[in-house]
Protein backbone atom coordinates (compact mmCIF):
# COMPACT_ATOMS: atom_id res chain seq x y z
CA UNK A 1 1.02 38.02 6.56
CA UNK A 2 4.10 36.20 8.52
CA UNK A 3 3.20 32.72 7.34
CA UNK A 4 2.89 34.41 3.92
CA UNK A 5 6.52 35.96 4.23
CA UNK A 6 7.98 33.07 5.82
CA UNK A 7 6.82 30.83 2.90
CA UNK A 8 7.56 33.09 0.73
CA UNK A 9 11.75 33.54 2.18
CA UNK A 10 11.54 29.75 2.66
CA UNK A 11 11.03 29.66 -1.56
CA UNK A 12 13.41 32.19 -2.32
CA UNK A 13 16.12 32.40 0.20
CA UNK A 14 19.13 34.19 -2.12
CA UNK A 15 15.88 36.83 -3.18
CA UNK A 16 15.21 37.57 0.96
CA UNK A 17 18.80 37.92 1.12
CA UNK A 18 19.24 40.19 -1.39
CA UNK A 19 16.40 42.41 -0.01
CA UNK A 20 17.52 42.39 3.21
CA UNK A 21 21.40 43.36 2.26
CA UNK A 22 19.82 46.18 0.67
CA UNK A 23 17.36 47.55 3.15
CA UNK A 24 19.97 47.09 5.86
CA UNK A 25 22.54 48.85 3.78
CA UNK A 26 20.16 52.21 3.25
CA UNK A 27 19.38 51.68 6.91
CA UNK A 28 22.97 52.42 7.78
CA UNK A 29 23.59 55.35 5.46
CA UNK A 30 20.40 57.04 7.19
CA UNK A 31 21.40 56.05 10.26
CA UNK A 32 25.07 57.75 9.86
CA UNK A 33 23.19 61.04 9.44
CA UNK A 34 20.95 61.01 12.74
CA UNK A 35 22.65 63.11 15.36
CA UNK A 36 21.91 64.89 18.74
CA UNK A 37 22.86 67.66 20.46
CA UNK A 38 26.06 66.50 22.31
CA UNK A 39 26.67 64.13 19.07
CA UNK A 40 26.35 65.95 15.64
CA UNK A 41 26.68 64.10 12.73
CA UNK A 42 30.40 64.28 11.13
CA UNK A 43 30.22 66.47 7.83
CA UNK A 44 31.90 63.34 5.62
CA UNK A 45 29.53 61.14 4.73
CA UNK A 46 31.83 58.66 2.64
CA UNK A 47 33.16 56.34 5.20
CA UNK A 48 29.42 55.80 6.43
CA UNK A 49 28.76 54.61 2.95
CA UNK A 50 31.58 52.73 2.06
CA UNK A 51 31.48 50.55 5.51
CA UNK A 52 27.50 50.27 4.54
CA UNK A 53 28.33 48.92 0.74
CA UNK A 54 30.79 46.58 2.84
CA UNK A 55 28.35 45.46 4.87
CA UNK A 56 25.65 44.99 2.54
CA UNK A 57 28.00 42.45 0.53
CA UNK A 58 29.28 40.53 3.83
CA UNK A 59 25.09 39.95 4.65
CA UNK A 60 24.85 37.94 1.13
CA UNK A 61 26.83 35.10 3.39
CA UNK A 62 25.04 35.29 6.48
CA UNK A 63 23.06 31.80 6.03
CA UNK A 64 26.68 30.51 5.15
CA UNK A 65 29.59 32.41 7.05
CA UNK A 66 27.31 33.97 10.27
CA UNK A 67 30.72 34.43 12.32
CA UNK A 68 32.39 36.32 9.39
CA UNK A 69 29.44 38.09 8.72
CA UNK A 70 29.18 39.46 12.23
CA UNK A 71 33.00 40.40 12.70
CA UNK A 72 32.55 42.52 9.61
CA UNK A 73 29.59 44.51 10.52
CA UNK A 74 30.36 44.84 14.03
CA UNK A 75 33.96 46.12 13.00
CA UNK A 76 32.01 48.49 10.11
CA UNK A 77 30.25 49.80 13.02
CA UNK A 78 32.93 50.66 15.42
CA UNK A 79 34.93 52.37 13.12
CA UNK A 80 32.00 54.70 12.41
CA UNK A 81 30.91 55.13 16.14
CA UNK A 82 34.60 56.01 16.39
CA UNK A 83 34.31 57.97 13.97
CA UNK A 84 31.64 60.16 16.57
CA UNK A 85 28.46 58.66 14.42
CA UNK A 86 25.46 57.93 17.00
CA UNK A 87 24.70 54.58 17.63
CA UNK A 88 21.40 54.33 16.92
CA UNK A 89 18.78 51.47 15.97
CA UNK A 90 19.31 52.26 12.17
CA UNK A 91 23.42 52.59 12.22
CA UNK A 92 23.85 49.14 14.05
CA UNK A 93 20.78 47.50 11.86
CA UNK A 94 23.32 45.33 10.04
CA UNK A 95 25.05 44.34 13.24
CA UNK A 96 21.74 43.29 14.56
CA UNK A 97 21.02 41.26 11.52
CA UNK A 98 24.78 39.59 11.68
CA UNK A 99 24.29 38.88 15.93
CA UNK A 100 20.65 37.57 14.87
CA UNK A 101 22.11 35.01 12.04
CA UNK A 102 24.93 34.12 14.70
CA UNK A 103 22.32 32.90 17.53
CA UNK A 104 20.26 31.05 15.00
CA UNK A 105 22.61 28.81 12.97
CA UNK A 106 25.35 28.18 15.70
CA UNK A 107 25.16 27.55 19.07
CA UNK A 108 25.27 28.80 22.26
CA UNK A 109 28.72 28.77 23.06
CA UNK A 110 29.82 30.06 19.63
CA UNK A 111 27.95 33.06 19.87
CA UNK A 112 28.46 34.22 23.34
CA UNK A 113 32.00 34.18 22.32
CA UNK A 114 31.79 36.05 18.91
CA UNK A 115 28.82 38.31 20.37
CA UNK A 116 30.12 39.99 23.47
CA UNK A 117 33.62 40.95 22.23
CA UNK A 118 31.46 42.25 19.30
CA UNK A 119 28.93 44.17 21.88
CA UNK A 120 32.01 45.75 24.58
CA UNK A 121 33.59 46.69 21.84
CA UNK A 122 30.88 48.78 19.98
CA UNK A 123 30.09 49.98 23.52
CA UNK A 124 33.52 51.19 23.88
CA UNK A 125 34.35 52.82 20.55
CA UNK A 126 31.07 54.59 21.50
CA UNK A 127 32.05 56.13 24.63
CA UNK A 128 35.69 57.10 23.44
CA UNK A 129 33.94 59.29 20.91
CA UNK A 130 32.59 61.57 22.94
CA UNK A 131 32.85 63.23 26.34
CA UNK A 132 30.23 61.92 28.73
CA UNK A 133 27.21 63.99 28.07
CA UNK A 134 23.62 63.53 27.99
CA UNK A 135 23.78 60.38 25.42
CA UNK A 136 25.63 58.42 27.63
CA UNK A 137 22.63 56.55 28.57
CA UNK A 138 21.99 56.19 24.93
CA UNK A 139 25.74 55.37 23.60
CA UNK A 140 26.01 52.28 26.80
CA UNK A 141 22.64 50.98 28.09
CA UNK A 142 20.75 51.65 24.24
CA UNK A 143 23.59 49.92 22.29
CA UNK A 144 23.39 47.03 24.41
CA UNK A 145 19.41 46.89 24.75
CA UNK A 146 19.51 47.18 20.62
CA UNK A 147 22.41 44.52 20.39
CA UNK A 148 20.64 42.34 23.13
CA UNK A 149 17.14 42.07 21.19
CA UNK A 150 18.48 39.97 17.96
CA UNK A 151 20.66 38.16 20.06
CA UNK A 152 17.18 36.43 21.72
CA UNK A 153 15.50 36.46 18.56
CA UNK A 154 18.05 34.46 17.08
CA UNK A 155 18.07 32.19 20.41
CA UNK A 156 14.32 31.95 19.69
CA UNK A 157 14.72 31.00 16.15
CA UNK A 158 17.15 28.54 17.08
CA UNK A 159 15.16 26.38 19.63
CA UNK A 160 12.19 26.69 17.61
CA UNK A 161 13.74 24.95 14.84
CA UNK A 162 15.03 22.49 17.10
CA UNK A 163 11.64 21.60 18.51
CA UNK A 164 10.21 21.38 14.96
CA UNK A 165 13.08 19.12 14.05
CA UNK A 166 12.58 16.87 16.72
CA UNK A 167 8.48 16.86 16.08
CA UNK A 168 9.23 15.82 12.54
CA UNK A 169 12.23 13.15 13.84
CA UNK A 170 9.19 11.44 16.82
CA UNK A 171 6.56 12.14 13.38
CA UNK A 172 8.66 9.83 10.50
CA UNK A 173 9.81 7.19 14.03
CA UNK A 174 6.04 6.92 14.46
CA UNK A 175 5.35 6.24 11.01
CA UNK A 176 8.67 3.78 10.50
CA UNK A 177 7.49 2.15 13.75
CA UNK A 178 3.91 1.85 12.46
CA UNK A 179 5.29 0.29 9.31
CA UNK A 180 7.27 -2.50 10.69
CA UNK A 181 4.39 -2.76 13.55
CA UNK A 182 2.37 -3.62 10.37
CA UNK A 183 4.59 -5.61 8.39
CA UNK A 184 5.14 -7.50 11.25
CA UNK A 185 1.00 -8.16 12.00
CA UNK A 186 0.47 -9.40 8.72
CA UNK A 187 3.59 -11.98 8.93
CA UNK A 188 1.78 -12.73 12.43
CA UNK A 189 -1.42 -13.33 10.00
CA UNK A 190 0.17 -15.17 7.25
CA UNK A 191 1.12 -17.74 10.00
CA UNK A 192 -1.88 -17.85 11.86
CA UNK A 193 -3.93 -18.39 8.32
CA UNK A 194 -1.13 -21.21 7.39
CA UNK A 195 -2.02 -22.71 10.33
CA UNK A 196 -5.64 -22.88 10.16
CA UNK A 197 -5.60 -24.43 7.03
CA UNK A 198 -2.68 -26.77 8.06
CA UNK A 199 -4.86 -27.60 11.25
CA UNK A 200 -8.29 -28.01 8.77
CA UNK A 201 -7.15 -30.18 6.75
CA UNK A 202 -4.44 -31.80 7.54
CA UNK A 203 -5.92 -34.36 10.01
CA UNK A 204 -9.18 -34.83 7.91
CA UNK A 205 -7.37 -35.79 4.70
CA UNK A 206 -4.35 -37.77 6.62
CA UNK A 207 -7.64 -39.92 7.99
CA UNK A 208 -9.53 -40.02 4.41
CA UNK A 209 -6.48 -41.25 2.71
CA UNK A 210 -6.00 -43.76 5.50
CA UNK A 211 -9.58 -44.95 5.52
CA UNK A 212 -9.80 -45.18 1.39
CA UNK A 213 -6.52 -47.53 1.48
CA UNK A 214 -8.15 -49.30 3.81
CA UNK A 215 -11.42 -49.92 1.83
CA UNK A 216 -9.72 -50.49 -1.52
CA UNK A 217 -7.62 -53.22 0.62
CA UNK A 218 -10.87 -54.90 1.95
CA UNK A 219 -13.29 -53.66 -1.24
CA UNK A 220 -12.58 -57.41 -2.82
CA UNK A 221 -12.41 -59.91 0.29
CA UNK A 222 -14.54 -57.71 2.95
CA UNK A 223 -16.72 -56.08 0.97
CA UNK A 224 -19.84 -55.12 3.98
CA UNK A 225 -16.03 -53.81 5.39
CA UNK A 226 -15.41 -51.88 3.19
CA UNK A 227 -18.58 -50.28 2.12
CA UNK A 228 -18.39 -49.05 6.35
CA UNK A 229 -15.34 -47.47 6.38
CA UNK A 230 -16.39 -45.89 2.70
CA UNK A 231 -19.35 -44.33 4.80
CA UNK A 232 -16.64 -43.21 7.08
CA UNK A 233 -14.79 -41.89 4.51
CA UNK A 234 -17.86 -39.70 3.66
CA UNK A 235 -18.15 -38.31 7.28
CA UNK A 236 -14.24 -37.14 7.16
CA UNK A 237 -14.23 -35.98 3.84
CA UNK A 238 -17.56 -33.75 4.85
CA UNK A 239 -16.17 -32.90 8.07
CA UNK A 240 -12.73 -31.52 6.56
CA UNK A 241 -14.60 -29.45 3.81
CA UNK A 242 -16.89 -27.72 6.88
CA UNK A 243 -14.11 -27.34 8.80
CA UNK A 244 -12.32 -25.41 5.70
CA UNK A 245 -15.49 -23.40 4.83
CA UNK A 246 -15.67 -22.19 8.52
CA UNK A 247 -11.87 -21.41 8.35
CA UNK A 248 -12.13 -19.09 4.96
CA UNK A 249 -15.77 -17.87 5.56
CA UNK A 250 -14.16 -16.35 9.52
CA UNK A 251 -11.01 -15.20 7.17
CA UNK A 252 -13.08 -13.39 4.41
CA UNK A 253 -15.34 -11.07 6.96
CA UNK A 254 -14.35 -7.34 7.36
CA UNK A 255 -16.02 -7.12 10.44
CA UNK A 256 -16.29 -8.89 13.83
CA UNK A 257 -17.73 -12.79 13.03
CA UNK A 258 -21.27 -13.43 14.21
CA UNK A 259 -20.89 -15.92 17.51
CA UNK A 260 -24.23 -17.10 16.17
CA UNK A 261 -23.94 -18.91 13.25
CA UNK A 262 -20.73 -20.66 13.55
CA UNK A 263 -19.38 -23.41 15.58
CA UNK A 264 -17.10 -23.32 18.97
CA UNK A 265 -14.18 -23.56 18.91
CA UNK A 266 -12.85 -26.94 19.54
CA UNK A 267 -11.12 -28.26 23.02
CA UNK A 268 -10.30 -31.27 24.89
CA UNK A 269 -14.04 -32.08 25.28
CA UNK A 270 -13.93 -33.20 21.68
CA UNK A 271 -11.04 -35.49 22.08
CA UNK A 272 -13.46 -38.76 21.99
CA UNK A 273 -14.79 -37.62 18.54
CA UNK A 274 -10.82 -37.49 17.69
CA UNK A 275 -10.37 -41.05 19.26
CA UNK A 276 -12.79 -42.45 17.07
CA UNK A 277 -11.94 -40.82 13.54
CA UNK A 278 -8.38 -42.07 13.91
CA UNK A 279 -9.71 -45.51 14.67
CA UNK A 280 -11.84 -45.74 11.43
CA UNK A 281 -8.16 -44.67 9.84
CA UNK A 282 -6.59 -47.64 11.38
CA UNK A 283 -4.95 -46.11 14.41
CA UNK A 284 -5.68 -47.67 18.00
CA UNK A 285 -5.71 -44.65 20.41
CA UNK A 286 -5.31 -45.05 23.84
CA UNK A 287 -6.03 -42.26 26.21
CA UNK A 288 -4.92 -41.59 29.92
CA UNK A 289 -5.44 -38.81 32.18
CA UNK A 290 -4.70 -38.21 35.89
CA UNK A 291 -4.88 -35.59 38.64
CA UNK A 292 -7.80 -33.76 38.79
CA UNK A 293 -9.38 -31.99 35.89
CA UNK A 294 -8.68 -27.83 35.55
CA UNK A 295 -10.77 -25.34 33.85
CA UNK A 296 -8.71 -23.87 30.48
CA UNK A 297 -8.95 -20.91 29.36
CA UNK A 298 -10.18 -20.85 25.33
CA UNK A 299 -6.90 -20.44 23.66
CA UNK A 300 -5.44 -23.37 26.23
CA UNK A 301 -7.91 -25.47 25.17
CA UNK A 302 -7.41 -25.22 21.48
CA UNK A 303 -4.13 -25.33 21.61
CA UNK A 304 -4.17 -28.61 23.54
CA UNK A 305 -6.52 -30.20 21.37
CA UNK A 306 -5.17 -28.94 18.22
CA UNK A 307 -1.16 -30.15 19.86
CA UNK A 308 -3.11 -33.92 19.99
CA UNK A 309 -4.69 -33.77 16.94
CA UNK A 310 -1.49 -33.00 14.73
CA UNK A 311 0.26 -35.26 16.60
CA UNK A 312 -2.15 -38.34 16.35
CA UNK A 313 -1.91 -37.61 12.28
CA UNK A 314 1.92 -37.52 12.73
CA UNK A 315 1.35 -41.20 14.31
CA UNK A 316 -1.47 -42.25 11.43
CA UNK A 317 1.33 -41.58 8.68
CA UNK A 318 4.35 -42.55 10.23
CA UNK A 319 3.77 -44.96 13.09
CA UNK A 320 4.29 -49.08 11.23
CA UNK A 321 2.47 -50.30 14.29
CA UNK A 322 -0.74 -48.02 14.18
CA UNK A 323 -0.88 -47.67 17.94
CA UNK A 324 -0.55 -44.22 20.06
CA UNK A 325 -1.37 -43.17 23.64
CA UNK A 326 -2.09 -40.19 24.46
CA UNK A 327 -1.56 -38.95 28.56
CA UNK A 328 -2.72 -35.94 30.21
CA UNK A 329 -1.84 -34.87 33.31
CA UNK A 330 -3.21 -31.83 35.49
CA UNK A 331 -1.54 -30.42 38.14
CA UNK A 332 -2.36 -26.69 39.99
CA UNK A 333 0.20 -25.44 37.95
CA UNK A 334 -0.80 -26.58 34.53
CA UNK A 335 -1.42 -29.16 31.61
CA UNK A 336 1.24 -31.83 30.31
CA UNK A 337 -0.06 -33.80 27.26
CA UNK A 338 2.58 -36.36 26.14
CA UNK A 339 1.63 -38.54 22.81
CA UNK A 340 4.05 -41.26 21.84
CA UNK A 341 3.69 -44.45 20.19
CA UNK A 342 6.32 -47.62 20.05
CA UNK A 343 6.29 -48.08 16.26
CA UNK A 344 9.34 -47.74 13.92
CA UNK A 345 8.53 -44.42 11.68
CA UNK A 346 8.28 -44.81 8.28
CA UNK A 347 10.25 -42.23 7.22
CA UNK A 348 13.49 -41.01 8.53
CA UNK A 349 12.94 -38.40 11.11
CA UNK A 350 13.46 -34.87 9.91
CA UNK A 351 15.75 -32.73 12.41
CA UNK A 352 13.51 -30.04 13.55
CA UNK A 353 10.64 -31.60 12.23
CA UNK A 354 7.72 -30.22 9.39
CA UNK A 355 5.22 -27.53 8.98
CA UNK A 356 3.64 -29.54 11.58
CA UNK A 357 5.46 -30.03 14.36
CA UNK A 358 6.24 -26.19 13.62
CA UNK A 359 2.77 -24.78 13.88
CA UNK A 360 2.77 -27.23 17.34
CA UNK A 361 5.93 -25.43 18.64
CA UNK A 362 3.96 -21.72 17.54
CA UNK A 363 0.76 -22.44 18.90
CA UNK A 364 2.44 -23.86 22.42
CA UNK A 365 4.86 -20.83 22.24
CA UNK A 366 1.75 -18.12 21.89
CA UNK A 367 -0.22 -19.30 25.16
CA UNK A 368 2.79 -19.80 26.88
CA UNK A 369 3.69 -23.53 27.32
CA UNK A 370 6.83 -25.42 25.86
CA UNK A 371 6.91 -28.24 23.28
CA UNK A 372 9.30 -30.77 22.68
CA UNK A 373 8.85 -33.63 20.05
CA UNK A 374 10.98 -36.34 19.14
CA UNK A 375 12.63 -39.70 18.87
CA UNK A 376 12.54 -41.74 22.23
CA UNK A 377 15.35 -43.52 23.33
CA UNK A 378 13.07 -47.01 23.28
CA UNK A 379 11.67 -46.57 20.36
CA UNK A 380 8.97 -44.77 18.62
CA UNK A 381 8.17 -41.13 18.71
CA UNK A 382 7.27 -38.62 21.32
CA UNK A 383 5.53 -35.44 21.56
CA UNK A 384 5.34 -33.78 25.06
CA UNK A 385 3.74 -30.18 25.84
CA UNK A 386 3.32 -27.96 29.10
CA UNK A 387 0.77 -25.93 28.85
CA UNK A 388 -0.75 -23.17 31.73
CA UNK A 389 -4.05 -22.99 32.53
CA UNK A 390 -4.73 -19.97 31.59
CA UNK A 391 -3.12 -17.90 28.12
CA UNK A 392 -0.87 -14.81 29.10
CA UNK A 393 -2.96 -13.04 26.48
CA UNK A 394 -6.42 -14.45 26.93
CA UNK A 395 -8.06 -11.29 25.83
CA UNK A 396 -6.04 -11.08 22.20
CA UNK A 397 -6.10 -14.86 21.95
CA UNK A 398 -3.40 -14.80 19.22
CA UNK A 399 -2.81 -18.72 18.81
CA UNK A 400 -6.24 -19.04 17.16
CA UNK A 401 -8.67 -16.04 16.91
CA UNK A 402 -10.94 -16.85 14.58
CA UNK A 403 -11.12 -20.88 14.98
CA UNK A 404 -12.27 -19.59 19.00
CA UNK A 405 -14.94 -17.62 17.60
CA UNK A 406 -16.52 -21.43 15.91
């Protein structure tokens, strides 16, 4: 029955209002007629219904004008407990209402200062009415229990609005923070997918294109040659497209991808296999290591090998004299992988480099390593990473979730 009133005051606020002016109103005329023995009620009973009338129209504002509202009853109500009327729960209804209003829409300071003034005074016009009798008790302690009850139910009112209002504030931040939590996952994803296709086929067709030059170059002098490195050429080309399916088939899933039918993911244990493809493309790859050999975590080990990969098909494309060496070197602390070759590039260097040397920078960044990649001062082209041991987020892996997973 409450929820059903509250909803229904919550729809039609002026109608409660209304209704309430009007009950409050008769409550005072009815009031102004209850007397005692020691306080009988005065034989006029105009100025009880005029100051009730007055009231009634000042409780139309009290959602808008609380402190007006309240001066206006609470004078209404002296006048007639000055008057010798008794101030009962009925006669001081609309000064309850107006004290109730005050303590819910304004604060705490505000209506300590407009309600106590309001509650001595009624106290006092009471008392000055009469000779002390047996309503004292009634006309001091009951007018100030009576006044004292809206006053907390207003205080009530008030903080539980508050709390609701600060619910509904943490509610719409958790759904604004869940928003941009999202928007920002699937930028996270859009990158991650551009580099798995970057890092799929990239290499593989940087090596095909190499290798067919190469064998429509030798196709009319060297043709045994050339029929080789066109066998080679299958071998990429089938390589890349396996590579891609794996990439898209892990992408398309809704669930969890089965460890069982698809490849590991690849690390530095593959780097001969890497060695060789760029050969049949026409780059000579030297490789170097020293210190002793460190386990890597999974994402570590990706990353590194995927860091060589992309830049050994920066060298293949750029690089006049075909050459690169590639040097790792483990220490307790970590993994640095430098690959630079001596070669004049092609192409002017771009400041800040491609979507490649990007997606080198992101994947370094994500396990926690640095990457630096340029010019050197001799000559040629560098590439140098640090990389730890082990990913600061092994568990998430987020350089390369679902290429770990193959």
């Amino acid at each position: 029955m409450t929820s059903h009133l509250e909803r229904f005051t919550e729809r039609h606020p002026h109608l409660a209002d209304v209704v309430l002016a009007v009950a409050l109103c008769a409550c005072m005329v009815f009031g102004a007629q209850v007397s005692t023995t020691d306080s009988p009620a005065p034989a006029d009973p105009w100025p009880a219904r005029i100051l009730a009338l007055l009231c009634g129209a000042a409780l139309l504002t009290s959602r808008r004008r609380p402190r007006t509202v309240l001066v206006v009853t609470a004078a209404s109500a002296a006048v007639l407990t000055g008057l010798g009327h008794l101030p009962s729960p009925l006669l001081l209804a609309p000064v309850m209402a107006g004290l109730y209003w005050l303590a819910a829409l304004t604060d705490s300071r505000t209506t300590g200062l407009f309600a106590y003034p309001a509650m001595a005074a009624l106290v006092a016009t009471s008392l000055s009415a009469r000779p002390l009798g047996d309503d004292f008790m009634l006309r001091s302690v009951g007018t100030v229990f009576w006044l004292l009850l809206p006053l907390a139910l207003g205080g009530l009112s008030r903080f539980r609005r508050a709390y609701l209002e600060s619910v509904q504030a943490r509610a719409e931040h958790a759904e604004r923070t869940r928003e941009e939590e999202a928007r920002l996952r699937v930028a996270e994803e859009r990158m991650r997918i551009a580099r798995e296709l970057h890092d799929a086929v990239a290499h593989h067709m940087a090596v095909a294109h190499a290798q067919a030059g190469t064998a429509a170059h030798l196709a009319p002098t060297q043709p045994e040659q050339a029929r080789k490195i066109l066998t080679e050429l299958v071998g990429t080309t089938t390589s890349a497209l396996l590579e891609l399916r794996a990439t898209v088939g892990v992408l398309r899933q809704a669930g969890a991808p089965d460890p069982g039918v698809l490849e590991p993911a690849p690390g530095l244990d593959r780097l001969p296999d890497l060695v060789t493809a760029c050969a049949s493309a026409g780059l000579t790859v030297e490789v170097a290591a020293d210190g002793e050999a460190q386990p890597l975590s999974p994402a570590v080990d990706l990353t590194a090998y995927r860091i060589v990969q992309e830049a050994l098909t920066n060298a293949a494309k750029h690089a006049s004299d075909h050459q690169a060496r590639v040097h790792l070197s483990y220490t307790h602390a970590g993994l640095r992988i430098t690959v630079t070759n001596d070669g004049v590039p092609v192409a002017p260097a771009i400041p800040g480099g491609g979507y490649g040397l990007m997606g080198m920078r992101e994947r370094a960044h994500a396990v926690g390593g640095d990457l630096r990649a340029g010019p050197r001062p001799a000559g040629g082209f560098e590439v140098a990473v640090t990389l730890p041991l082990r990913s600061p987020h092994q568990a998430a892996a987020p350089a390369d979730r679902p290429e770990e997973s193959r």
